[in-house]
C-alpha atoms as a PDB file:
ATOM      1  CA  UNK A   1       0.000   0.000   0.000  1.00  0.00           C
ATOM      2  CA  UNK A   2       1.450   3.555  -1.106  1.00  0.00           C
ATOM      3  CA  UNK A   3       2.450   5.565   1.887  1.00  0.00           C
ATOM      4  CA  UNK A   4       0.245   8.387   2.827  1.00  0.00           C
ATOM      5  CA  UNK A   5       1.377  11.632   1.272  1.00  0.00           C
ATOM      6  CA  UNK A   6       1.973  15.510   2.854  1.00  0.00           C
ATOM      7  CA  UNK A   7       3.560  18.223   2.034  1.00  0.00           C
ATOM      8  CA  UNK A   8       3.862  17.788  -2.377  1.00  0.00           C
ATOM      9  CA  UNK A   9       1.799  15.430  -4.785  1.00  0.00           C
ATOM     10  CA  UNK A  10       3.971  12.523  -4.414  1.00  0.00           C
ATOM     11  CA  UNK A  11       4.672  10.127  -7.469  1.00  0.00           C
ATOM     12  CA  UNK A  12       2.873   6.647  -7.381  1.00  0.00           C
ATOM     13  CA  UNK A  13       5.123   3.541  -5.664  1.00  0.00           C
ATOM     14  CA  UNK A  14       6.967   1.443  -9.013  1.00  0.00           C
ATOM     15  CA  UNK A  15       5.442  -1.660  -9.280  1.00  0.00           C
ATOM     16  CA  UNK A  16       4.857  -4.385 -11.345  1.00  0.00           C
ATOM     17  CA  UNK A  17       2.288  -3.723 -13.839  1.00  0.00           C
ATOM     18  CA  UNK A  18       0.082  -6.255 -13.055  1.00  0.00           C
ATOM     19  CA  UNK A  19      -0.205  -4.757 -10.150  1.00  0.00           C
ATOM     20  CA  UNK A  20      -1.373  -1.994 -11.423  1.00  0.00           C
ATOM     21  CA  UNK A  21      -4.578  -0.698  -9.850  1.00  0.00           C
ATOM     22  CA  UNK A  22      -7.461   0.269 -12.031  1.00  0.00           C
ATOM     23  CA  UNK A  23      -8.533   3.229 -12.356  1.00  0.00           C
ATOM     24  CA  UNK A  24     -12.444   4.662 -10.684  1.00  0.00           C
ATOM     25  CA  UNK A  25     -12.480   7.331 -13.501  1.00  0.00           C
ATOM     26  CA  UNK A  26     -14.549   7.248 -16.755  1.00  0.00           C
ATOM     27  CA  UNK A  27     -17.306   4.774 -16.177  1.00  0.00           C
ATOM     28  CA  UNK A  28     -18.684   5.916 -12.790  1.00  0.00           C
ATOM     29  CA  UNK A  29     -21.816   8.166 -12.553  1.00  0.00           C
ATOM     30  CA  UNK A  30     -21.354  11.230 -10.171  1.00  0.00           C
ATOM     31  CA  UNK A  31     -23.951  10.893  -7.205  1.00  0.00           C
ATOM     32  CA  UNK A  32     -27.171  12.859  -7.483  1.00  0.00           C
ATOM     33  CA  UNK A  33     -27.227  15.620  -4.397  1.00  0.00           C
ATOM     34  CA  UNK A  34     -29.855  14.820  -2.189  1.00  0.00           C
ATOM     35  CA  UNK A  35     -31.215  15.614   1.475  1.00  0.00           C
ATOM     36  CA  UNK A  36     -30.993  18.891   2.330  1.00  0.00           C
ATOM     37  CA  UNK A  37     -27.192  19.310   0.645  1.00  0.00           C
ATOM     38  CA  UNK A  38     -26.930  22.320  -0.992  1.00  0.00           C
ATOM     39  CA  UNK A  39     -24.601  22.262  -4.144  1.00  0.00           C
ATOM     40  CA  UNK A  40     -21.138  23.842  -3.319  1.00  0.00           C
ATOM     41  CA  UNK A  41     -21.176  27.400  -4.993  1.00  0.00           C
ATOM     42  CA  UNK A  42     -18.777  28.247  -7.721  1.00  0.00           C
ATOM     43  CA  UNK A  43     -16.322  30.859  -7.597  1.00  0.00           C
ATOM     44  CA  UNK A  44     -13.022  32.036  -5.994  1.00  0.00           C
ATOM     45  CA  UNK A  45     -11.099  30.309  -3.397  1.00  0.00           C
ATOM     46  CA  UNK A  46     -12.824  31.763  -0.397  1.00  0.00           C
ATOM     47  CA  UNK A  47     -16.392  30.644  -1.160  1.00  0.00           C
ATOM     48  CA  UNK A  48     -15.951  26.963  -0.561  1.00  0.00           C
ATOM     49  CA  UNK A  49     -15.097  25.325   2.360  1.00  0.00           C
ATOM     50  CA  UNK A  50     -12.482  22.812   3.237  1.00  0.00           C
ATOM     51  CA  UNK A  51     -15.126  20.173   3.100  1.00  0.00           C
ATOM     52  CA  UNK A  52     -16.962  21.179  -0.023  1.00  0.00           C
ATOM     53  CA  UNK A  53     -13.407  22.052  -1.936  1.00  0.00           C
ATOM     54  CA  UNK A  54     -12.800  18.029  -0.567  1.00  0.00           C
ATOM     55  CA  UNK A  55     -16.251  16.947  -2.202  1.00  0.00           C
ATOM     56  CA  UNK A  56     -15.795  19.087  -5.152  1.00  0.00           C
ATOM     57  CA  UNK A  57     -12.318  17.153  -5.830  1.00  0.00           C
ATOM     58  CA  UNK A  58     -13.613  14.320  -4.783  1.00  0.00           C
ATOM     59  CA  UNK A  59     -16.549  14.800  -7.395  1.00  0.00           C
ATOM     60  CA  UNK A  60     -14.255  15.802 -10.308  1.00  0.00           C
ATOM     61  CA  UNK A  61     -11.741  12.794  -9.839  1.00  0.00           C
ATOM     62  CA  UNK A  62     -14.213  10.037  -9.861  1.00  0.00           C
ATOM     63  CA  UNK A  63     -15.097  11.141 -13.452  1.00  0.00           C
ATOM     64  CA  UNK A  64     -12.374  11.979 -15.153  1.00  0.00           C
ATOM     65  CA  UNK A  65     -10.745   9.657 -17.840  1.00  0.00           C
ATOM     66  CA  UNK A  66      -6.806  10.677 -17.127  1.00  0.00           C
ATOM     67  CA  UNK A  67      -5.310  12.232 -14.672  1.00  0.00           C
ATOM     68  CA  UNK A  68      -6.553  15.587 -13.544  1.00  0.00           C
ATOM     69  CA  UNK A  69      -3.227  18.550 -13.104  1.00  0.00           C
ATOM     70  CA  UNK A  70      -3.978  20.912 -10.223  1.00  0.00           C
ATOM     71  CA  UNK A  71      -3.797  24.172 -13.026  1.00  0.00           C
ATOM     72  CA  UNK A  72      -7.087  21.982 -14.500  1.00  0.00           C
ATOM     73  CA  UNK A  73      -8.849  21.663 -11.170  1.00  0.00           C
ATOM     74  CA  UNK A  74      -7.882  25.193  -9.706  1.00  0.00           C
ATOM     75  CA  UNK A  75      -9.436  26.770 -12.604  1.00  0.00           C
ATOM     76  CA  UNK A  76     -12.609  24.626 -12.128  1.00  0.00           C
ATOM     77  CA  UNK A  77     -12.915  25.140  -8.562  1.00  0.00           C
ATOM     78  CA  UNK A  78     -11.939  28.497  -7.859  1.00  0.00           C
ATOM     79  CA  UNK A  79      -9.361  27.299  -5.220  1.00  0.00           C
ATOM     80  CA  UNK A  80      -5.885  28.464  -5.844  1.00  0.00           C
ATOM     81  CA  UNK A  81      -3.064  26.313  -6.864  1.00  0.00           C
ATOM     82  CA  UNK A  82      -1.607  25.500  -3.289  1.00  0.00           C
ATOM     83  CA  UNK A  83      -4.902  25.225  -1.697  1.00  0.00           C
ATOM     84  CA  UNK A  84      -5.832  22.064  -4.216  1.00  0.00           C
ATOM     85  CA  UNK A  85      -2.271  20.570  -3.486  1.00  0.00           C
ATOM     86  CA  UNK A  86      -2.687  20.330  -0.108  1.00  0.00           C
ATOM     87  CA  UNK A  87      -6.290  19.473  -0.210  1.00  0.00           C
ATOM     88  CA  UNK A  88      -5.597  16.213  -2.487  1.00  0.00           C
ATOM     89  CA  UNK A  89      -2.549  15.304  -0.055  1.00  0.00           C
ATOM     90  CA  UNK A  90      -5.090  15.462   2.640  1.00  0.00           C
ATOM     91  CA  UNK A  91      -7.546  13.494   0.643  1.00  0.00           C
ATOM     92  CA  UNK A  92      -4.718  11.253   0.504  1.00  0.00           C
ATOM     93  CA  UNK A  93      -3.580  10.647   3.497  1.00  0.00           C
ATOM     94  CA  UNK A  94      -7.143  10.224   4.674  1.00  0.00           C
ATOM     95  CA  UNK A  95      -8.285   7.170   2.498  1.00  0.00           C
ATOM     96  CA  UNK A  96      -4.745   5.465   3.177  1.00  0.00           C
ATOM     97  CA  UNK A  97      -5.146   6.027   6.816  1.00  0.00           C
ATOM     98  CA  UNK A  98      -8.470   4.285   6.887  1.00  0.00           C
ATOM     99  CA  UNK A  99      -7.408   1.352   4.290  1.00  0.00           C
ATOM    100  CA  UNK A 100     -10.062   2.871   1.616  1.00  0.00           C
ATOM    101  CA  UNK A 101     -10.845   0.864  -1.025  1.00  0.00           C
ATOM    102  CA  UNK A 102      -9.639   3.981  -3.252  1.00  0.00           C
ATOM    103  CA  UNK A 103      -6.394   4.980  -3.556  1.00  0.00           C
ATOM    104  CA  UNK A 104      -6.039   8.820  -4.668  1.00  0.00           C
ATOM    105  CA  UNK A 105      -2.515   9.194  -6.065  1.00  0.00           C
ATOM    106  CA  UNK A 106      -0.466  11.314  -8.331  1.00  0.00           C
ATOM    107  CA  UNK A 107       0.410   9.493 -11.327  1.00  0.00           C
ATOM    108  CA  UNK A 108       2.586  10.734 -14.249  1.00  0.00           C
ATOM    109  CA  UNK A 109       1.079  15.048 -14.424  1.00  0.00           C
ATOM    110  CA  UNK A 110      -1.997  14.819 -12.277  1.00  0.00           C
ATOM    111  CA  UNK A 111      -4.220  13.240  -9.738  1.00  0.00           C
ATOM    112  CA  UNK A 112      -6.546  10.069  -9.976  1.00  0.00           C
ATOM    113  CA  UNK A 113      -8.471   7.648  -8.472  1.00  0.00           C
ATOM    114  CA  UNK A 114      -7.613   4.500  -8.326  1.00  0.00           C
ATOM    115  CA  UNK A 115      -8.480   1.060  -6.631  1.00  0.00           C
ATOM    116  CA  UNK A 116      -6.146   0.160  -3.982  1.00  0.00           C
ATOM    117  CA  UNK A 117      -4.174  -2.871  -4.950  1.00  0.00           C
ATOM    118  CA  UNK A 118      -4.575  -5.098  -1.846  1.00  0.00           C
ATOM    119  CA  UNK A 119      -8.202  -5.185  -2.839  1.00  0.00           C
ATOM    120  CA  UNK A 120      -7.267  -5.931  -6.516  1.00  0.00           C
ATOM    121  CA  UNK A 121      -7.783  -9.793  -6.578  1.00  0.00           C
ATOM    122  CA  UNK A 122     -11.354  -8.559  -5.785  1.00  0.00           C
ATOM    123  CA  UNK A 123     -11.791  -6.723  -8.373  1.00  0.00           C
ATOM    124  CA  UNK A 124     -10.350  -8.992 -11.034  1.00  0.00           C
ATOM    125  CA  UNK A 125     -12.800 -11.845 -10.117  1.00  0.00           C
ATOM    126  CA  UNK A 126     -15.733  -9.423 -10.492  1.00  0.00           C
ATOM    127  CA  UNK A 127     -14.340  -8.489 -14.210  1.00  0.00           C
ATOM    128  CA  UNK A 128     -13.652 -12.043 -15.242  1.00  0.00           C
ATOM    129  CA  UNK A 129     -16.896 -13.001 -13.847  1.00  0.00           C
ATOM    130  CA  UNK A 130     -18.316 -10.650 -16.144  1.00  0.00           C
ATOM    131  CA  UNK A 131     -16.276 -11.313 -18.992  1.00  0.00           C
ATOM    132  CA  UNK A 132     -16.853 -15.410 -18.829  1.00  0.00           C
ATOM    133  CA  UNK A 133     -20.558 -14.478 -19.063  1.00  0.00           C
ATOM    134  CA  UNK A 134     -21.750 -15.881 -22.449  1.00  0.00           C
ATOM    135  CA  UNK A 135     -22.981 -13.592 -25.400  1.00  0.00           C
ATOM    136  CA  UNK A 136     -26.931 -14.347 -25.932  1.00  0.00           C
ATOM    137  CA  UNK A 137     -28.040 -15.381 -29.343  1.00  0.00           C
ATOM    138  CA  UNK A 138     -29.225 -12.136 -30.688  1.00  0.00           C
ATOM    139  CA  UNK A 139     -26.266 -10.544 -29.453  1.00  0.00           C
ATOM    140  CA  UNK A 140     -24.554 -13.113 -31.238  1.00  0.00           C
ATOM    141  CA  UNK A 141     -26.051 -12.590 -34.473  1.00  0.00           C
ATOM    142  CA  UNK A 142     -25.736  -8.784 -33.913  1.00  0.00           C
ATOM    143  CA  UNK A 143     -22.278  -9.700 -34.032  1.00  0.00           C
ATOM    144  CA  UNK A 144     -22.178 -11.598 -37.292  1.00  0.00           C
ATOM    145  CA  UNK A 145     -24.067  -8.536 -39.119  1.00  0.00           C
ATOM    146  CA  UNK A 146     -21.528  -5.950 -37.813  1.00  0.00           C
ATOM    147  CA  UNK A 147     -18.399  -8.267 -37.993  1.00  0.00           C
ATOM    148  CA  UNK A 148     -19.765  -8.806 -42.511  1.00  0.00           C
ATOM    149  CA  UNK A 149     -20.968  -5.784 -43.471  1.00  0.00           C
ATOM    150  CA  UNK A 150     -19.321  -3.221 -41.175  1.00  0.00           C
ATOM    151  CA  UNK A 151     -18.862   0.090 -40.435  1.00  0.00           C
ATOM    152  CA  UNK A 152     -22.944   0.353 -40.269  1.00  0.00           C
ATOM    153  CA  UNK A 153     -25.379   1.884 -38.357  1.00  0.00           C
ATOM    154  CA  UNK A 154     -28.010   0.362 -35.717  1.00  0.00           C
ATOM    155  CA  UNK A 155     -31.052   0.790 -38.243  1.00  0.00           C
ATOM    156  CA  UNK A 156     -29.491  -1.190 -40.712  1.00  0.00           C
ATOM    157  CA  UNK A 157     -28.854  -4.248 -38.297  1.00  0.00           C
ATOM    158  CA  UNK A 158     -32.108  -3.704 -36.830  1.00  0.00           C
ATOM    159  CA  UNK A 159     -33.422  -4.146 -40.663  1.00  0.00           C
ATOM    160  CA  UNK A 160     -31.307  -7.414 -41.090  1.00  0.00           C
ATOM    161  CA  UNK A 161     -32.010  -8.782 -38.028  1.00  0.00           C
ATOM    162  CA  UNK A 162     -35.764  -8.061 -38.006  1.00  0.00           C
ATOM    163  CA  UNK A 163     -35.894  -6.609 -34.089  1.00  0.00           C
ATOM    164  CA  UNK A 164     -34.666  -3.811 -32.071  1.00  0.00           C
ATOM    165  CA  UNK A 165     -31.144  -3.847 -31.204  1.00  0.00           C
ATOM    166  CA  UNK A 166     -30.152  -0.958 -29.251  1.00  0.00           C
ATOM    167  CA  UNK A 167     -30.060  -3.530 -26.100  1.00  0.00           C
ATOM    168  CA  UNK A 168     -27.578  -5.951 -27.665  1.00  0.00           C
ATOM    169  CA  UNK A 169     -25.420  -3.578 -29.220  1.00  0.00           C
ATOM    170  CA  UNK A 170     -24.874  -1.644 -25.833  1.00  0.00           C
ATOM    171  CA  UNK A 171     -23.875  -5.098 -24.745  1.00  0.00           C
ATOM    172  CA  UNK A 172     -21.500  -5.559 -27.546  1.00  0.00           C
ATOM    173  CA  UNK A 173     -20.103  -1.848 -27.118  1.00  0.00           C
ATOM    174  CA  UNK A 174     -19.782  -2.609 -23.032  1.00  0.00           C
ATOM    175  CA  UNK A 175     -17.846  -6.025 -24.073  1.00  0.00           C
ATOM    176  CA  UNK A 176     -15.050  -4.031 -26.497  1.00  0.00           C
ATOM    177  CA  UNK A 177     -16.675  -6.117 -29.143  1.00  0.00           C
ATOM    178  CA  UNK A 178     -17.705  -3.489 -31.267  1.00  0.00           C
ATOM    179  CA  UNK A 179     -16.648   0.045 -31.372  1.00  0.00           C
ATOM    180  CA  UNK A 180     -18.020   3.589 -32.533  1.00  0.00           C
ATOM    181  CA  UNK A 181     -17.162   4.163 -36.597  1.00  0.00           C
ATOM    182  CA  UNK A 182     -18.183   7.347 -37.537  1.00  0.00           C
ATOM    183  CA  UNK A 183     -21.260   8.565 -38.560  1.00  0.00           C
ATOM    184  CA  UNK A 184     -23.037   7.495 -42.086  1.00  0.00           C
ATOM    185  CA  UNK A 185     -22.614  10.142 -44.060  1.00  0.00           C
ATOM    186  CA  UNK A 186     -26.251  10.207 -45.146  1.00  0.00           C
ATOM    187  CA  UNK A 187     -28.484  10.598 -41.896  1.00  0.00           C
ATOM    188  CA  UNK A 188     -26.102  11.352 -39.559  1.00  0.00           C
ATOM    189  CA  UNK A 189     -26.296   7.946 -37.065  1.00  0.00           C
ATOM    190  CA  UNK A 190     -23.362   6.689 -35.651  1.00  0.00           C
ATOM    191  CA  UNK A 191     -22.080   3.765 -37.618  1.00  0.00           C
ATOM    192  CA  UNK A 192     -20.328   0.445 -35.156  1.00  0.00           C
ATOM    193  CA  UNK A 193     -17.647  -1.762 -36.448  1.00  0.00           C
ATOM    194  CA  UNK A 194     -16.187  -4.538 -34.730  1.00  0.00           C
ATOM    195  CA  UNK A 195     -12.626  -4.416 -32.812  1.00  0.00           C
ATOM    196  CA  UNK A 196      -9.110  -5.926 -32.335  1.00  0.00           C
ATOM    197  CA  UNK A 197     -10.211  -7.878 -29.335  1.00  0.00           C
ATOM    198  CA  UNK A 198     -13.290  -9.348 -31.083  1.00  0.00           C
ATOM    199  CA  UNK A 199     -10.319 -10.630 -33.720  1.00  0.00           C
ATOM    200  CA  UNK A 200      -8.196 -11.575 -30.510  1.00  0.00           C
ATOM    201  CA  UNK A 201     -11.571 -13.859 -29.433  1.00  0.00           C
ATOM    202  CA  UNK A 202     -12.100 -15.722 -32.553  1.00  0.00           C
ATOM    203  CA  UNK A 203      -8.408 -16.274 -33.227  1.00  0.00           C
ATOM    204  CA  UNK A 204      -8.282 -14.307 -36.203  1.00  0.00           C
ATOM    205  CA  UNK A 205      -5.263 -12.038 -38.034  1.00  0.00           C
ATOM    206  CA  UNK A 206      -7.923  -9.690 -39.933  1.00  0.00           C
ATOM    207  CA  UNK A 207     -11.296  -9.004 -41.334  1.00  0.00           C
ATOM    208  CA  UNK A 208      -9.950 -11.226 -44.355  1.00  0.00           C
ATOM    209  CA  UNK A 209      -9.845 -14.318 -42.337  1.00  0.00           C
ATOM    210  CA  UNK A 210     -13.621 -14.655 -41.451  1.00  0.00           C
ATOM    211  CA  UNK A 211     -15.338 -17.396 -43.294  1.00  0.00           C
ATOM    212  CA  UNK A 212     -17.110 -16.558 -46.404  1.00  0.00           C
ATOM    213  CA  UNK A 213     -20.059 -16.627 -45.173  1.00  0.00           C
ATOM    214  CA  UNK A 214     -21.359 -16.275 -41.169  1.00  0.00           C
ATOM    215  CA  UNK A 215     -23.697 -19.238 -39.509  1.00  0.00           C
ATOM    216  CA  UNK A 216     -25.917 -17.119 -37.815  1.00  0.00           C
ATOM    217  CA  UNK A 217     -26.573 -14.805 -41.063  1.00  0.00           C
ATOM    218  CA  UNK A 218     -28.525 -14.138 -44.097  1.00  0.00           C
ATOM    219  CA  UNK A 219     -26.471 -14.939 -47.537  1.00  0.00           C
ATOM    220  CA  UNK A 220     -24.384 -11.872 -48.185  1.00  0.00           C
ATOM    221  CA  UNK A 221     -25.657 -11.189 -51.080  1.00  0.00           C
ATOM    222  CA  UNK A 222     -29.259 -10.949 -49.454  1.00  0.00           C
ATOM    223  CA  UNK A 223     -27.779  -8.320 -47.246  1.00  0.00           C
ATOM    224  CA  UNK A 224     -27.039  -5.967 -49.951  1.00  0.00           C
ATOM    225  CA  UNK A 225     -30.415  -6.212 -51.975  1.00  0.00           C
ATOM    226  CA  UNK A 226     -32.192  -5.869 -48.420  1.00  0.00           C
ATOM    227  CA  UNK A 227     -30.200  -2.513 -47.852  1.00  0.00           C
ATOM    228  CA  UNK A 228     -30.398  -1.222 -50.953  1.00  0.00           C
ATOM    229  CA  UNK A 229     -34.254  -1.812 -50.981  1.00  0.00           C
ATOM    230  CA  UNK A 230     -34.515   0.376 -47.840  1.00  0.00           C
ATOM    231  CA  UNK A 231     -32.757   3.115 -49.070  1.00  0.00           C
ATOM    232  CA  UNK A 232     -35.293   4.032 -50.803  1.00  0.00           C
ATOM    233  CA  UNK A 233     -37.845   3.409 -48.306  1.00  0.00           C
ATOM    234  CA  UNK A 234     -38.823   6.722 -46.002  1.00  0.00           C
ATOM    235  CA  UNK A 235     -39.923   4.759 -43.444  1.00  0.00           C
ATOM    236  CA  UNK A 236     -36.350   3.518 -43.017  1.00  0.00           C
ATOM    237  CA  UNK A 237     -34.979   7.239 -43.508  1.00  0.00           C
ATOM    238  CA  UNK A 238     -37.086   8.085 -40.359  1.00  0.00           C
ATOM    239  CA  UNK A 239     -35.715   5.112 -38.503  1.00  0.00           C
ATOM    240  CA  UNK A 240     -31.789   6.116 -39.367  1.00  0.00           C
ATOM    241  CA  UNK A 241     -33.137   9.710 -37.905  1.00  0.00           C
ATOM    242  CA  UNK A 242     -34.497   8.193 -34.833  1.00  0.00           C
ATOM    243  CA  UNK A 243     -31.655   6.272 -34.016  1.00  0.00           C
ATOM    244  CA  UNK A 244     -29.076   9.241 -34.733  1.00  0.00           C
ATOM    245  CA  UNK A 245     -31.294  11.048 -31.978  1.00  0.00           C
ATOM    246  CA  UNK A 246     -30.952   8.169 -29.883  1.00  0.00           C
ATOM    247  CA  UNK A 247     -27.338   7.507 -30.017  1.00  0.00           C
ATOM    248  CA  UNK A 248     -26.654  10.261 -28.622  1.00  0.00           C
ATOM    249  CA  UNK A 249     -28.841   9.571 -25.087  1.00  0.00           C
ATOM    250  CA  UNK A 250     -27.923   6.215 -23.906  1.00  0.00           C
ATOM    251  CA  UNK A 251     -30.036   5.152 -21.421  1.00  0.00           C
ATOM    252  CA  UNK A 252     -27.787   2.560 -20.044  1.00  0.00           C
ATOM    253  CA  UNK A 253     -30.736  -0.189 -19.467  1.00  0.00           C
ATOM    254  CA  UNK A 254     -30.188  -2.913 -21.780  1.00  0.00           C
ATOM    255  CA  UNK A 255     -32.306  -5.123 -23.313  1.00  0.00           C
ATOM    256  CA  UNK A 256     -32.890  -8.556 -24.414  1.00  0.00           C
ATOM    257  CA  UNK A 257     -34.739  -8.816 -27.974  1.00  0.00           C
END
């Protein structure tokens, strides 16, 4: 366990890098306020207190994808330069006094969050757990459309497939299966092809190595006549619209079709 820090942001302990702990930033949702908490105000150093500067930080860490620089999070608290470093050392020294599960450290320009790594064989069960969970069969399927006829969007594999699949492809995108390619050019909706690791799970070099044609899948060829039939069709047009509207609010509840 890294020692507690004090006076400067001290650099992270070297060590091995699996034992390197993963980071809280990125995926987590900052809490709702509720009770009678009143949101922290914004503005210069002297209009938060110790304690709200400490939730403030506290706030802004668990969110951010890389590590945060004190310049960064003085200009979006208010609080000056010196006040934030000694703030975050305190933070510091707090959640390694009390063996928190989070370990706030500075690592490489800036401060993060991360998991503290005597808990990490905890954490590593809960991800393999999740990532031993089969794939249903539509997500499978979902799969085989993207992996033969990618970049496209989710209104196109909802026409091949025959069913909603905003469920399944969240699934996919949570998995690293498939990944974000663009938008189509024509209506705006973001397009999804599939990744490196879903090459790394089937054993595959490239694209060029998939069979010729997918088990789960219509003919190829029955693809193509399908989506050039719907381009014509302005019921589909409304559909690409809809989803383009809908990428861009992700509910996060997912579905089974």
């Amino acid at each position: 366990m890294s020692s507690a820090p004090h006076d400067e942001p001290h650099e992270p302990h070297a060590s091995g890098g699996d034992d390197e702990p993963a980071s809280l930033g990125g995926d987590v949702e900052p809490a709702s306020l509720g009770g009678d908490v009143e949101p922290a105000s914004l503005g210069g150093d002297d209009e938060l207190s110790d304690a709200e500067l400490e939730a403030v930080l506290e706030s802004l860490l668990l969110i951010v994808d890389s590590p945060a620089g004190v310049d960064l999070l003085s200009s979006v608290t208010g609080a000056s330069v010196k006040r934030i470093t000694e703030t975050l050392n305190r933070m510091s020294a707090e959640l390694t006094a009390r063996s928190s599960g989070m370990d706030l450290r500075y690592a490489g320009d800036g401060w993060r969050l991360y998991t503290r790594t005597v808990y990490a064989p905890y954490v590593e069960r809960l991800l393999l757990d999740g990532a031993r969970s089969k794939l249903t069969r539509a997500a499978l399927e979902t799969l085989a459309v993207v992996a033969y006829r990618q970049p496209l969007t989710r209104a196109r594999i909802s026409a091949v497939r025959g069913v909603n699949v905003d469920g399944v492809v969240r699934t996919l995108l949570a998995r690293g299966l498939i990944a974000e390619a663009g938008v189509d050019p024509d209506t705006n909706a973001t397009q999804y092809s599939t990744t490196e690791l879903f090459l790394e799970r089937l054993g595959l070099a490239s694209l060029a190595d998939l069979p010729a044609l997918a088990p789960l899948l219509p003919d190829v060829d029955l693809i193509d006549d399908i989506s050039d039939s719907l381009e014509s069709d302005p019921r589909f047009a409304r559909m690409n619209k809809a989803t383009a509207s809908t990428d861009k609010l992700d509910t996060g509840l997912d579905t089974e079709d």
